[in-house]
Protein backbone atom coordinates (compact mmCIF):
# COMPACT_ATOMS: atom_id res chain seq x y z
CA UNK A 1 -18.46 -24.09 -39.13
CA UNK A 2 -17.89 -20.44 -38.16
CA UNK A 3 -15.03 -19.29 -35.85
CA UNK A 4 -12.79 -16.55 -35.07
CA UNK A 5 -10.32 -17.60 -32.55
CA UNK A 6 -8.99 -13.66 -32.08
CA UNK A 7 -12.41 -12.71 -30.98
CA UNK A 8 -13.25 -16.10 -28.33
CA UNK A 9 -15.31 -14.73 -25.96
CA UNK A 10 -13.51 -16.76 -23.20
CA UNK A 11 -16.10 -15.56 -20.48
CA UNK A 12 -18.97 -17.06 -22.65
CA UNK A 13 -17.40 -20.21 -23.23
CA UNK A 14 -20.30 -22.46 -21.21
CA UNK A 15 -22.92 -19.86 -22.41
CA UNK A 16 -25.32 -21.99 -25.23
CA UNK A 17 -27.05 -18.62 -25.85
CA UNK A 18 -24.27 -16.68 -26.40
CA UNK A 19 -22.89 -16.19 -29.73
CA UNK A 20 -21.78 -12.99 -32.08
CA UNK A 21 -24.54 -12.20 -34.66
CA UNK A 22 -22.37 -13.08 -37.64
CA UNK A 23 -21.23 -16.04 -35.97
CA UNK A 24 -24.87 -17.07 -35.90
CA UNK A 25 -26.01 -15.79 -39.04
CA UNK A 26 -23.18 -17.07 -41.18
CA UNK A 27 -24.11 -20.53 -39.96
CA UNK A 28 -27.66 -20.81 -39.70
CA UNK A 29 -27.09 -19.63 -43.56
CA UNK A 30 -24.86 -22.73 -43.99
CA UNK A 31 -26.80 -25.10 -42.36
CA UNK A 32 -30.15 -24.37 -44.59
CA UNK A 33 -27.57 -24.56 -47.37
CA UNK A 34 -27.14 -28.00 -46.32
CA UNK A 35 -30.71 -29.37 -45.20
CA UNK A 36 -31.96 -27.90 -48.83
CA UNK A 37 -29.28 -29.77 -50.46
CA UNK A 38 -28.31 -26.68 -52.02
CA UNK A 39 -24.20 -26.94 -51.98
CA UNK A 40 -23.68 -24.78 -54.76
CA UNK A 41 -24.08 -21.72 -52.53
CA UNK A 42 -21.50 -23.52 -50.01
CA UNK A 43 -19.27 -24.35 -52.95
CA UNK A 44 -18.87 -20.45 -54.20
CA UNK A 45 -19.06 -18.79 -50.39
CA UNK A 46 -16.73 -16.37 -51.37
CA UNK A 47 -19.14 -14.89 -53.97
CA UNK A 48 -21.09 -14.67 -50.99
């Protein structure tokens, strides 16, 4: 859901742990967006 090809970490690539904060934050944000069933906030994520 959230990438940023310019900024691969291509060392990290195997790493499960490893991820940039907004990387993580953006989509843990988008996947309780999902399990709540609220798609609304998905919908307008540029207002975001």
């Amino acid at each position: 859901m959230v990438h940023n090809l310019r900024l691969l970490a291509w060392d990290k690539l195997n790493d499960t742990d490893f991820g940039y904060d907004w990387a993580i934050e953006a989509s843990d944000t988008m996947k309780k967006h999902i399990l709540s069933g609220d798609h609304q906030q998905l919908i307008d994520f540029r207002a975001r």
